[in-house]
PDB file of N, CA and C in Angstrom:
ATOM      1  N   UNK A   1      23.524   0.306 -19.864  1.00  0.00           N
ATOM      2  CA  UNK A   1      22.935   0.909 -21.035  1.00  0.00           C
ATOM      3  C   UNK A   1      23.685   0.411 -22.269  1.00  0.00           C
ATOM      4  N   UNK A   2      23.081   0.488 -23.586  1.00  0.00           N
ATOM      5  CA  UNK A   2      23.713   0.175 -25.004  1.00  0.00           C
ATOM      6  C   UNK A   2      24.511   0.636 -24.962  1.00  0.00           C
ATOM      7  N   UNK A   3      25.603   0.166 -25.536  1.00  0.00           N
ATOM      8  CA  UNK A   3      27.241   1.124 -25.966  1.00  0.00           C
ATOM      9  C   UNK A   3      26.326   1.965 -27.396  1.00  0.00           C
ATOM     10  N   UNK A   4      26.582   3.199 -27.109  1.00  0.00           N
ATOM     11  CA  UNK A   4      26.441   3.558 -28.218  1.00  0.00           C
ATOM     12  C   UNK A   4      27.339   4.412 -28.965  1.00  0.00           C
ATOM     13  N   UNK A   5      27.512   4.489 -30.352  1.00  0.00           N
ATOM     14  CA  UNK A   5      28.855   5.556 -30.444  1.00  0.00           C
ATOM     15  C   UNK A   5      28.580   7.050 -30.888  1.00  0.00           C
ATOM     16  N   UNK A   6      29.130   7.711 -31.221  1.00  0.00           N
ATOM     17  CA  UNK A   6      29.511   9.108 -30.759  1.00  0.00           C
ATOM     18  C   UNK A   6      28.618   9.880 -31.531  1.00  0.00           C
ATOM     19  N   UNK A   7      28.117   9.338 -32.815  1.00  0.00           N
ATOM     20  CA  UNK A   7      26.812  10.274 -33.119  1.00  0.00           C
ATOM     21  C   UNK A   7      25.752   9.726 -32.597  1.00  0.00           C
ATOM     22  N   UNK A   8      25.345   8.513 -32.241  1.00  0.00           N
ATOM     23  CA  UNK A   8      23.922   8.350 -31.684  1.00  0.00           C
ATOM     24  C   UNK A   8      24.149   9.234 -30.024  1.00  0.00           C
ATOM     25  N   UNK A   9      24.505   9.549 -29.436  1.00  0.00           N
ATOM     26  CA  UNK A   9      25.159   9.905 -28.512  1.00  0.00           C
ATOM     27  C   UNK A   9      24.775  11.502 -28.277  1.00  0.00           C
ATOM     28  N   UNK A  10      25.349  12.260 -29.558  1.00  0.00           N
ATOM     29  CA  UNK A  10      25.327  13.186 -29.801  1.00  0.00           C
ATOM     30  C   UNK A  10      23.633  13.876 -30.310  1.00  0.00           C
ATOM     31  N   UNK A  11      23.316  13.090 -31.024  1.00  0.00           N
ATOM     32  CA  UNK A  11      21.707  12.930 -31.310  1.00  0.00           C
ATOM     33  C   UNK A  11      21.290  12.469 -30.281  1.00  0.00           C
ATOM     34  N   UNK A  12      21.282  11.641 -28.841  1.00  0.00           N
ATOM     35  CA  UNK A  12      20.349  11.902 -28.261  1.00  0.00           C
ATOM     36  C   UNK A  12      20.413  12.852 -27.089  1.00  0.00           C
ATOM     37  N   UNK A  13      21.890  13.613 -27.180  1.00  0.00           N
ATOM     38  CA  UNK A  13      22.358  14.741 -26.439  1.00  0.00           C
ATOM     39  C   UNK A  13      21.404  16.435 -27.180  1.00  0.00           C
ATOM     40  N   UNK A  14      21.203  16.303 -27.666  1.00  0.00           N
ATOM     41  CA  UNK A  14      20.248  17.705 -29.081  1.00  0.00           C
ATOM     42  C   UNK A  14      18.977  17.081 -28.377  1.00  0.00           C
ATOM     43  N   UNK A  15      18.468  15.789 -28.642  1.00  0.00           N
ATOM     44  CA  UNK A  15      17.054  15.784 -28.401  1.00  0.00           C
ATOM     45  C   UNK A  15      16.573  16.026 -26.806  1.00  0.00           C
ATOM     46  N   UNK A  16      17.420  15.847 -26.196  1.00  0.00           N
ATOM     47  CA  UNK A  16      17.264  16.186 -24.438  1.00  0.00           C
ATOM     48  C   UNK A  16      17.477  17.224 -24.204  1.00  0.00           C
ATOM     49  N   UNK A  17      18.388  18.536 -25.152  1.00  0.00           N
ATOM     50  CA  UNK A  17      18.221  20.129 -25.279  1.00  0.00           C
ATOM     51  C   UNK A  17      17.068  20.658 -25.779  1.00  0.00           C
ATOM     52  N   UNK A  18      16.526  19.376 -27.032  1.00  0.00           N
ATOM     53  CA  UNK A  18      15.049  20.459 -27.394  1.00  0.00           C
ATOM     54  C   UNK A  18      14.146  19.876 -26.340  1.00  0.00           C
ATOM     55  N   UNK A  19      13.969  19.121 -25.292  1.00  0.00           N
ATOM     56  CA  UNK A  19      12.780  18.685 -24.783  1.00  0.00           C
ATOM     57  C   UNK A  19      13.442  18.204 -23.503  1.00  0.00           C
ATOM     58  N   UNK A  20      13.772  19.416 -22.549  1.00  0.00           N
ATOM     59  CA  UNK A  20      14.432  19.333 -21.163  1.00  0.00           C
ATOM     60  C   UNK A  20      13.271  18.505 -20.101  1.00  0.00           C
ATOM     61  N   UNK A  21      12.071  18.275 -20.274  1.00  0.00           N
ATOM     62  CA  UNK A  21      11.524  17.621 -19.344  1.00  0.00           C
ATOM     63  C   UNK A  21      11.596  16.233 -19.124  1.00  0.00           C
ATOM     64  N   UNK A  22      11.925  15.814 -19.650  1.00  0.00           N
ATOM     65  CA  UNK A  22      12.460  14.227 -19.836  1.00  0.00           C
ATOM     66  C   UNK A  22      13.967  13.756 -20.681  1.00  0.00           C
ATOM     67  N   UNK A  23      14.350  13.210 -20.113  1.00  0.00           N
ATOM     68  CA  UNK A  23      15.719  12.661 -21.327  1.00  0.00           C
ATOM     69  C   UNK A  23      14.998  11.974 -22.447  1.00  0.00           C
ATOM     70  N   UNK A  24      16.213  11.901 -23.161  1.00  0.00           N
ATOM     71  CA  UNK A  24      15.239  11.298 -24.178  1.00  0.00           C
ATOM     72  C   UNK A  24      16.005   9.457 -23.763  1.00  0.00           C
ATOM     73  N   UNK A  25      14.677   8.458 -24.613  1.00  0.00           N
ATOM     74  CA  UNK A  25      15.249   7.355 -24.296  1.00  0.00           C
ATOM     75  C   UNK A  25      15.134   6.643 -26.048  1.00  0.00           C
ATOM     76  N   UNK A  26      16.690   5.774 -25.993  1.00  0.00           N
ATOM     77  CA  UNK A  26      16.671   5.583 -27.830  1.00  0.00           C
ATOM     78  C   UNK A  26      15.330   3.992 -27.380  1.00  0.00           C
ATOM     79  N   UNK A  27      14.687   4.221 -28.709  1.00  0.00           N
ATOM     80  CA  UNK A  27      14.010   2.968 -28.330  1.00  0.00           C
ATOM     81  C   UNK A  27      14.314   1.668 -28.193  1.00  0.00           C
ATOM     82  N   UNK A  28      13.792   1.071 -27.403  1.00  0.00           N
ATOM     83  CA  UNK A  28      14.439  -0.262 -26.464  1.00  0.00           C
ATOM     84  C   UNK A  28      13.630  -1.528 -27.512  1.00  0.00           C
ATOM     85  N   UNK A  29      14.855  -2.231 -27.795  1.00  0.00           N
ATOM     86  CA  UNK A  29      14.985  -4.030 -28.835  1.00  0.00           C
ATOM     87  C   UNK A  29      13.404  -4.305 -28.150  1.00  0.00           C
ATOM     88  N   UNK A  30      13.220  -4.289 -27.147  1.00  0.00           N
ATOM     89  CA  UNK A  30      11.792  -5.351 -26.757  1.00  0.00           C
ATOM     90  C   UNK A  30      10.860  -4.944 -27.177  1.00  0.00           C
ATOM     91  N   UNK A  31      10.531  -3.611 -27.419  1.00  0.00           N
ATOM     92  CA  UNK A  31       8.853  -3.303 -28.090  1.00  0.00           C
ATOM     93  C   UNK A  31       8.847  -3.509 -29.180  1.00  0.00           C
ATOM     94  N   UNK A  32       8.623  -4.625 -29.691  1.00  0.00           N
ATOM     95  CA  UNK A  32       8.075  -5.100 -30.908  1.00  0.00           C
ATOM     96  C   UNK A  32       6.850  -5.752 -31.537  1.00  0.00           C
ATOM     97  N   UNK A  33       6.444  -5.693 -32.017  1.00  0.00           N
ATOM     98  CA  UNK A  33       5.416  -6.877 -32.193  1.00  0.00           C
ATOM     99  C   UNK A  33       4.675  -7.379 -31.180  1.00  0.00           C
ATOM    100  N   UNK A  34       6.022  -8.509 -31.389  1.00  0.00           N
ATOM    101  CA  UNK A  34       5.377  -9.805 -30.858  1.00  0.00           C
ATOM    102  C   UNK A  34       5.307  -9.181 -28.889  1.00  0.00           C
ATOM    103  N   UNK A  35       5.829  -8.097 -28.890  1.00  0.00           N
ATOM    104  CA  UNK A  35       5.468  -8.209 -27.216  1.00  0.00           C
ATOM    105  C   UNK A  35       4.310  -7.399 -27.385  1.00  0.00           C
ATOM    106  N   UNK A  36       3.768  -7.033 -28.210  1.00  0.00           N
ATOM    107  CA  UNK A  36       2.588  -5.941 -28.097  1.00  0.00           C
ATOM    108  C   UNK A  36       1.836  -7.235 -28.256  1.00  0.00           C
ATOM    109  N   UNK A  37       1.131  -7.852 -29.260  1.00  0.00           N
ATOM    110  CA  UNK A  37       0.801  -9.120 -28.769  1.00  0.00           C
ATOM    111  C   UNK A  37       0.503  -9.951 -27.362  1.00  0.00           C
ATOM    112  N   UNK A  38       2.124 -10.451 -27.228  1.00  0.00           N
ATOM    113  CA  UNK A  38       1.550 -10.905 -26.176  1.00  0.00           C
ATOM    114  C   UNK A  38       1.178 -10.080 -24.631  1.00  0.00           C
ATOM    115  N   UNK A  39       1.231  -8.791 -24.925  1.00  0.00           N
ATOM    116  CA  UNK A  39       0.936  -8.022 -23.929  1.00  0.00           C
ATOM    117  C   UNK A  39      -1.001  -8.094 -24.326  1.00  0.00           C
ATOM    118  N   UNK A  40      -1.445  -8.102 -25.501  1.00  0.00           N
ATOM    119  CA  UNK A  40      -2.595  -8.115 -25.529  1.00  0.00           C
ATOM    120  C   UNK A  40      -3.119  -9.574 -25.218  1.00  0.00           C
ATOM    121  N   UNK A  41      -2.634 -10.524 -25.174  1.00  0.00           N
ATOM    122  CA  UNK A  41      -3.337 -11.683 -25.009  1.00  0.00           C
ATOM    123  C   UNK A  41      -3.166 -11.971 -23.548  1.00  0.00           C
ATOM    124  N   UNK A  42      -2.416 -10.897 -22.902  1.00  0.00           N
ATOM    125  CA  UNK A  42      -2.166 -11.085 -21.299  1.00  0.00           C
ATOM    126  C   UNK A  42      -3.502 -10.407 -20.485  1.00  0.00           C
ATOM    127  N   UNK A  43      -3.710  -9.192 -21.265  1.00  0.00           N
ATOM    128  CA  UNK A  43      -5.029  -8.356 -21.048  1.00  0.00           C
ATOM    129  C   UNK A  43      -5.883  -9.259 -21.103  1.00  0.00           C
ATOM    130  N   UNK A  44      -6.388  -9.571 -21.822  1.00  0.00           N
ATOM    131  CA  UNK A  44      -7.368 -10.551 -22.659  1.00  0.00           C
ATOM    132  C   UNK A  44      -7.861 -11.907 -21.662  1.00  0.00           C
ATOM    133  N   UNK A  45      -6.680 -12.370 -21.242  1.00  0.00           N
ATOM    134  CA  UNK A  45      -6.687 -13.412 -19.867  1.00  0.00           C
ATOM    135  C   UNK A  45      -7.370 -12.865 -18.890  1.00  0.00           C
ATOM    136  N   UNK A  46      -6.599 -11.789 -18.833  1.00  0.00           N
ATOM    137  CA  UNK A  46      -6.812 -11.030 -17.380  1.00  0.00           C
ATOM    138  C   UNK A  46      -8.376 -10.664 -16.877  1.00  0.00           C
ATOM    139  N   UNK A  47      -8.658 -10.271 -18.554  1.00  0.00           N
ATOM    140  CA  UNK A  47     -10.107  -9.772 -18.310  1.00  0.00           C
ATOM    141  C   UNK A  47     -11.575 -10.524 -18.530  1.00  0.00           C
ATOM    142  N   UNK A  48     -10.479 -12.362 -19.100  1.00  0.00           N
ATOM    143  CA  UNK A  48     -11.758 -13.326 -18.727  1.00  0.00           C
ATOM    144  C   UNK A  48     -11.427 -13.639 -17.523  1.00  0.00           C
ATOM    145  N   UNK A  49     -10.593 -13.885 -16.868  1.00  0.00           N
ATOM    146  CA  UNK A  49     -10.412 -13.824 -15.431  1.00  0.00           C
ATOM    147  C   UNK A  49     -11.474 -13.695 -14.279  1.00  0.00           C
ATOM    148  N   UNK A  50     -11.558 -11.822 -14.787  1.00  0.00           N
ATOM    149  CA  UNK A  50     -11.735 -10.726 -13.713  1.00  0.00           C
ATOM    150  C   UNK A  50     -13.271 -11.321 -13.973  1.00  0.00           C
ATOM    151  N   UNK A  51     -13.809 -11.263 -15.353  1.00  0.00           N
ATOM    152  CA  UNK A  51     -15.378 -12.048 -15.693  1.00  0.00           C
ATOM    153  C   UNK A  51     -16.145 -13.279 -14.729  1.00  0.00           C
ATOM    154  N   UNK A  52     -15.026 -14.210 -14.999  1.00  0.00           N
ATOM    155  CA  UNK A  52     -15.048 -15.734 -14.027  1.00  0.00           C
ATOM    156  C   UNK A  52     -15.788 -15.141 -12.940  1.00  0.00           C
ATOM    157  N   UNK A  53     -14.746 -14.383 -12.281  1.00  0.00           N
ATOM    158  CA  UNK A  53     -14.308 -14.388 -10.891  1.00  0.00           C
ATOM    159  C   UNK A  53     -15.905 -13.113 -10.362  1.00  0.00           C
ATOM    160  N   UNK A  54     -15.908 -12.189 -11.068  1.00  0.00           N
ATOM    161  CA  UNK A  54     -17.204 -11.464 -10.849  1.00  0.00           C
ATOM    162  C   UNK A  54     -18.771 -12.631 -10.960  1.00  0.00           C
ATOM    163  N   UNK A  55     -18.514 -13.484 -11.976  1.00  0.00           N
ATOM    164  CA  UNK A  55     -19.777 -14.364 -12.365  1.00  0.00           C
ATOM    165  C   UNK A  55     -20.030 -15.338 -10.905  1.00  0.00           C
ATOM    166  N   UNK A  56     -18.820 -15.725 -10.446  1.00  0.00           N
ATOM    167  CA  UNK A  56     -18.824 -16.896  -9.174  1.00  0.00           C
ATOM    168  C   UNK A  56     -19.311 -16.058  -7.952  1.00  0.00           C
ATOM    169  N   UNK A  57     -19.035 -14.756  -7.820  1.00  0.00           N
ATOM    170  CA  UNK A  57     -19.223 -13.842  -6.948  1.00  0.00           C
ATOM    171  C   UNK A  57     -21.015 -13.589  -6.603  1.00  0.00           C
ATOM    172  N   UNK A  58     -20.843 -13.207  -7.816  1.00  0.00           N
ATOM    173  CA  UNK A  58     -22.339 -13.062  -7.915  1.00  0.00           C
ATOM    174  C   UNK A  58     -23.527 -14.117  -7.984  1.00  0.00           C
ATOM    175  N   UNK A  59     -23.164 -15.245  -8.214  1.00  0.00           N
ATOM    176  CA  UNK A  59     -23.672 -16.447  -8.314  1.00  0.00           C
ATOM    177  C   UNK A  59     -23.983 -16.969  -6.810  1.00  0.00           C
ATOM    178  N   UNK A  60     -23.393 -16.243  -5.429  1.00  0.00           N
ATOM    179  CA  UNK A  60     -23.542 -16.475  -4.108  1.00  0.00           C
ATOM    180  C   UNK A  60     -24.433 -15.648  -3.864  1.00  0.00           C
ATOM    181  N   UNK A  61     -25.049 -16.392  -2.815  1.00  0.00           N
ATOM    182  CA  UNK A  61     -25.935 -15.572  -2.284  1.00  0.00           C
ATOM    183  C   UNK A  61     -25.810 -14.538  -0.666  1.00  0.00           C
ATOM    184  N   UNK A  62     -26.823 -13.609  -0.240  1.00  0.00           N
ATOM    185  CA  UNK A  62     -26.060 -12.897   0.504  1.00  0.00           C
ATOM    186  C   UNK A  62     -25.458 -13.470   1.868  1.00  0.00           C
ATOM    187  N   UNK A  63     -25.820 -14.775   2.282  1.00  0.00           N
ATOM    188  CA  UNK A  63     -25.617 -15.166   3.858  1.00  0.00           C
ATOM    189  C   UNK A  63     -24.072 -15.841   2.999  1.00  0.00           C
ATOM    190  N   UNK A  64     -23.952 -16.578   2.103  1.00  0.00           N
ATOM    191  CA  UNK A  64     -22.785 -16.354   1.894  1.00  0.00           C
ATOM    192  C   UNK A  64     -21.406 -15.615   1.541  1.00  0.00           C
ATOM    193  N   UNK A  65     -21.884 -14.939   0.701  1.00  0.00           N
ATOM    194  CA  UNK A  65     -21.419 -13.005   1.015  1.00  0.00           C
ATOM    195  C   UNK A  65     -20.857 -12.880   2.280  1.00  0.00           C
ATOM    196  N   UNK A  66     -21.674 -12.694   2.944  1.00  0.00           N
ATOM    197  CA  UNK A  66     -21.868 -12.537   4.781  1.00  0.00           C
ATOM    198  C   UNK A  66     -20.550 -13.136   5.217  1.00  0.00           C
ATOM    199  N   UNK A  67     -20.671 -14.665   4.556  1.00  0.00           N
ATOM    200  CA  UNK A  67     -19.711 -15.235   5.507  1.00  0.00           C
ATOM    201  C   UNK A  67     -18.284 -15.191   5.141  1.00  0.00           C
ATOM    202  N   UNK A  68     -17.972 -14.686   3.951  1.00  0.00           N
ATOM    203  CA  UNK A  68     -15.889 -14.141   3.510  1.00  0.00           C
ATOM    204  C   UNK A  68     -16.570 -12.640   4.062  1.00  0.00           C
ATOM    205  N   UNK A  69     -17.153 -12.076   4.462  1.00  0.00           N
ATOM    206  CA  UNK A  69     -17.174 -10.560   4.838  1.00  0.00           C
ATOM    207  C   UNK A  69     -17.551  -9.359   3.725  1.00  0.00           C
ATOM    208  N   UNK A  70     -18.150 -10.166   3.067  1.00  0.00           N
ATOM    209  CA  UNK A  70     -18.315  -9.400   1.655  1.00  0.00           C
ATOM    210  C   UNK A  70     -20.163  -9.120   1.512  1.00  0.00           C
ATOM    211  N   UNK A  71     -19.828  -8.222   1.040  1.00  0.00           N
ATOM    212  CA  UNK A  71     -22.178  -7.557   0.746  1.00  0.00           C
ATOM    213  C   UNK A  71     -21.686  -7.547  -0.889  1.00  0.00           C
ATOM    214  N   UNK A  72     -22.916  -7.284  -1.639  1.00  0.00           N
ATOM    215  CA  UNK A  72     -23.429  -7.368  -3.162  1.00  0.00           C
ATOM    216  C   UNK A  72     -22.488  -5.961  -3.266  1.00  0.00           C
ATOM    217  N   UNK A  73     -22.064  -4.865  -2.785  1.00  0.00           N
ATOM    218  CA  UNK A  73     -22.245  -3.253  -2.865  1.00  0.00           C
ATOM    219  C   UNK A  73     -20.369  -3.530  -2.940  1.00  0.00           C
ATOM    220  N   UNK A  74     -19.841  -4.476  -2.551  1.00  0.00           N
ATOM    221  CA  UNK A  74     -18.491  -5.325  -2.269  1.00  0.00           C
ATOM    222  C   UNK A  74     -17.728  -5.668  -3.293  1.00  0.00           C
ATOM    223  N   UNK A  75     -18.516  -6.382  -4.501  1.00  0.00           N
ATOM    224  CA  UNK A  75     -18.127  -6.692  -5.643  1.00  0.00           C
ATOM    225  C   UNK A  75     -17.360  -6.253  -6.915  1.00  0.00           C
ATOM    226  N   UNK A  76     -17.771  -5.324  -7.304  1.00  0.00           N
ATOM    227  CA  UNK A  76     -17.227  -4.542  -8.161  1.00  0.00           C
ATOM    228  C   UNK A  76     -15.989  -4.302  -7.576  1.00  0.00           C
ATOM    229  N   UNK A  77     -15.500  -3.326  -6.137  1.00  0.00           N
ATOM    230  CA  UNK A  77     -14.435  -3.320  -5.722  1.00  0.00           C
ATOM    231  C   UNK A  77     -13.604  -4.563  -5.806  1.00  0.00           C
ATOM    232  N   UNK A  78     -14.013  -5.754  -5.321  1.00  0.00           N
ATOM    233  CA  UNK A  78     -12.735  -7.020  -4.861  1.00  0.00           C
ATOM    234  C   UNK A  78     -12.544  -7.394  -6.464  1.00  0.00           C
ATOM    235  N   UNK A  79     -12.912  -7.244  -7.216  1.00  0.00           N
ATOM    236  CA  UNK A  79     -12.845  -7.893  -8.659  1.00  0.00           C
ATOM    237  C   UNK A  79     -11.699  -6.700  -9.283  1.00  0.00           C
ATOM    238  N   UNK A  80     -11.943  -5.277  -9.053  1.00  0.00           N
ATOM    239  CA  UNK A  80     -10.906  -4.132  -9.435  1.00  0.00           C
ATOM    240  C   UNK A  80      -9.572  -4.071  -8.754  1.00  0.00           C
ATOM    241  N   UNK A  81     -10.083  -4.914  -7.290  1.00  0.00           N
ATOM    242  CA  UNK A  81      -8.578  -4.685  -6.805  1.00  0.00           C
ATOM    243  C   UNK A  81      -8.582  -3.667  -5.905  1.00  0.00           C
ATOM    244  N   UNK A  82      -9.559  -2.694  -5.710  1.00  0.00           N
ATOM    245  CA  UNK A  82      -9.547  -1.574  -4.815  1.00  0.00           C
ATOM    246  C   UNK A  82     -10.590  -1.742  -3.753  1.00  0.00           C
ATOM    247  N   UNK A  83     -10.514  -2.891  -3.161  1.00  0.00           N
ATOM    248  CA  UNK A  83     -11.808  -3.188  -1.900  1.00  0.00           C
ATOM    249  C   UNK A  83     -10.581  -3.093  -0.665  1.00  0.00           C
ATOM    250  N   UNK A  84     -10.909  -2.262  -0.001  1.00  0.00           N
ATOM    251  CA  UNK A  84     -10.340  -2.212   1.646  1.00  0.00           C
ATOM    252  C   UNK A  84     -10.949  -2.954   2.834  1.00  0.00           C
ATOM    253  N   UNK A  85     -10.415  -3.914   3.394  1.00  0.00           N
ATOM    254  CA  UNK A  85     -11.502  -4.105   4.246  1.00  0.00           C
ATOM    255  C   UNK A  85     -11.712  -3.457   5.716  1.00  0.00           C
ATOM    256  N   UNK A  86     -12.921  -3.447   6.263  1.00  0.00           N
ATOM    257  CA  UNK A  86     -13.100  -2.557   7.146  1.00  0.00           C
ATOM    258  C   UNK A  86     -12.231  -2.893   8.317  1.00  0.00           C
ATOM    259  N   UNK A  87     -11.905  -2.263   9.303  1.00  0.00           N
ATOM    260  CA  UNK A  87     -10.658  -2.590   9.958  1.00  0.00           C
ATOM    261  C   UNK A  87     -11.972  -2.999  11.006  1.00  0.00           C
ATOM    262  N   UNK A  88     -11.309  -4.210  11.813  1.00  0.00           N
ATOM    263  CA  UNK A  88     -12.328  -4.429  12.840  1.00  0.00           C
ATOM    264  C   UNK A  88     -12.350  -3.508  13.945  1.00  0.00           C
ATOM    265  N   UNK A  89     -13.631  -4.307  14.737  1.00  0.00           N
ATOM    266  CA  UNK A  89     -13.988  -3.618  15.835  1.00  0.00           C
ATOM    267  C   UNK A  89     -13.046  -3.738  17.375  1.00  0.00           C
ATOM    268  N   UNK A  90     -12.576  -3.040  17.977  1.00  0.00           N
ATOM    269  CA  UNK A  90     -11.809  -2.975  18.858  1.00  0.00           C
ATOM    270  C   UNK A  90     -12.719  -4.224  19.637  1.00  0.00           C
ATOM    271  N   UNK A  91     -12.026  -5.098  20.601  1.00  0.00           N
ATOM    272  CA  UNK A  91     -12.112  -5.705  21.328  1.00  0.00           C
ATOM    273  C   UNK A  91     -13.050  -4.910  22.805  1.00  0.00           C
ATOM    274  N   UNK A  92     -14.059  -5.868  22.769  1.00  0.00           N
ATOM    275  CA  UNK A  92     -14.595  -5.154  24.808  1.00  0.00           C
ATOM    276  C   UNK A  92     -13.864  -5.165  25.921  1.00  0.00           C
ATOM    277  N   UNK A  93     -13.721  -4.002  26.198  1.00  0.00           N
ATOM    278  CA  UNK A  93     -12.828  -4.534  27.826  1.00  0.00           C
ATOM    279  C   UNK A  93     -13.733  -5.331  28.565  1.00  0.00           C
ATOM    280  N   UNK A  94     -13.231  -6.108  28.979  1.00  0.00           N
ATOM    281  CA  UNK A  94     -13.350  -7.324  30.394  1.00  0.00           C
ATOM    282  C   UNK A  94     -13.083  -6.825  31.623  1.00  0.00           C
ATOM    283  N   UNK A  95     -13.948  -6.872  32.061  1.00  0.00           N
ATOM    284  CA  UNK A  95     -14.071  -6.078  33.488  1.00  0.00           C
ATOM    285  C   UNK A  95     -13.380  -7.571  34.718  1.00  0.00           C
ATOM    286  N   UNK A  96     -12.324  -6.540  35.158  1.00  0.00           N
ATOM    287  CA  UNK A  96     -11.822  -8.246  36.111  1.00  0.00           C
ATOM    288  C   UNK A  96     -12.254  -8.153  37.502  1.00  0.00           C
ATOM    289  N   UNK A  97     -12.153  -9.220  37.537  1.00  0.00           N
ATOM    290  CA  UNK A  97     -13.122  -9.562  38.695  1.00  0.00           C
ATOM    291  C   UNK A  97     -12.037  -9.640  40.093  1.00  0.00           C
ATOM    292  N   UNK A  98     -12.222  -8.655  40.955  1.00  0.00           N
ATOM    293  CA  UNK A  98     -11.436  -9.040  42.175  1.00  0.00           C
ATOM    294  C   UNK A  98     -11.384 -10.373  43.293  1.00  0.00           C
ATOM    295  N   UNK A  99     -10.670 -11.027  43.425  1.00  0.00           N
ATOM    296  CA  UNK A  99     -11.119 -12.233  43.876  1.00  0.00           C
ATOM    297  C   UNK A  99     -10.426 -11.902  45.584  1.00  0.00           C
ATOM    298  N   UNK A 100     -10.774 -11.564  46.650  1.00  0.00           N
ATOM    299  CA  UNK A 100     -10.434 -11.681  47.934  1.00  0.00           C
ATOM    300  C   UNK A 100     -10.342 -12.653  48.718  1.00  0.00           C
ATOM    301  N   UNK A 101      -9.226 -12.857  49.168  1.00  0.00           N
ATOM    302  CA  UNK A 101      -8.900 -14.078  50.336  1.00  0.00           C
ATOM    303  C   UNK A 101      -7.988 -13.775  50.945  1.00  0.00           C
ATOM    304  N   UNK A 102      -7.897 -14.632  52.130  1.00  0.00           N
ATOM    305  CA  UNK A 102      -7.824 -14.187  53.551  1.00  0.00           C
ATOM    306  C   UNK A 102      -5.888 -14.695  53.442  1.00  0.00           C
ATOM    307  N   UNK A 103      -6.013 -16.319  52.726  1.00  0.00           N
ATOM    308  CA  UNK A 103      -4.810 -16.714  52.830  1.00  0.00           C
ATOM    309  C   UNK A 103      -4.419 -16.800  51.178  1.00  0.00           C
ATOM    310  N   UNK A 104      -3.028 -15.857  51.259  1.00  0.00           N
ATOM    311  CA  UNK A 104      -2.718 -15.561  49.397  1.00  0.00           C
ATOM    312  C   UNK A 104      -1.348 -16.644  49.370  1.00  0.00           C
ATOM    313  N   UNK A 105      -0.816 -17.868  49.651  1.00  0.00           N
ATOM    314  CA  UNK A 105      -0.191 -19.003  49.833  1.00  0.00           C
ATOM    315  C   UNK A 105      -1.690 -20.152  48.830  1.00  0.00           C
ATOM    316  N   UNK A 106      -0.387 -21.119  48.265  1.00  0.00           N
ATOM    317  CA  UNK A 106      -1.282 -21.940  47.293  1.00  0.00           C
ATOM    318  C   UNK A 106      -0.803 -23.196  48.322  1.00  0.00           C
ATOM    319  N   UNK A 107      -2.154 -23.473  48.566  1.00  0.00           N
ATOM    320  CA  UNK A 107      -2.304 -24.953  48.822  1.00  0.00           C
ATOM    321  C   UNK A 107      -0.920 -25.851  48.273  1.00  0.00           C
ATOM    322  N   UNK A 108       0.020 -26.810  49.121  1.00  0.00           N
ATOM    323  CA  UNK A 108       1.411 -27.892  48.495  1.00  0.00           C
ATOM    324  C   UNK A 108       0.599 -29.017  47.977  1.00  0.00           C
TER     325      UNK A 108
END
């Protein structure tokens, strides 16, 4: 943490008595500006991105859909980030086949 000295200290010891649900925090060198900025031009990416990526989606048709495992009803989720996929189907048991013989020695 900042070294800080004995009245900032003391002031942010009062402000954590008037408002016990949280400490208080002195504000931090990085929120400035320029990171609000580039925090918005990160959004901004993000959300021609998410556009692209919905437009290419939708631009398939359903047998291709079909084939990454995805339906039209699919979309909106995998583009948000909150698509689960369905857990597969358990495997069939294989019924084994008893094989009987007389001599259980392998042929040299």
């Amino acid at each position: 943490m900042n070294k800080m000295n004995t009245a900032e200290r003391a002031e942010l010891d009062v402000v954590s008595y008037l408002h016990p649900c949280e400490p208080a925090q002195p504000t931090r060198p990085g929120n400035t500006f320029g990171t609000w900025v580039k925090n918005l031009f990160s959004t901004l990416k993000r959300a021609a991105q998410m556009r692209a990526d919905r437009a290419r989606l939708m631009a398939m048709d359903d047998r291709q859909l079909e084939d990454i495992g995805l339906t039209r009803a699919d979309i909106e989720e995998v583009i948000n980030g909150t698509y689960k996929r369905p857990a597969a189907p358990a495997p069939a048991p294989v019924a084994a086949k008893a094989v009987e013989t007389e001599d259980h020695r392998l042929a040299a």
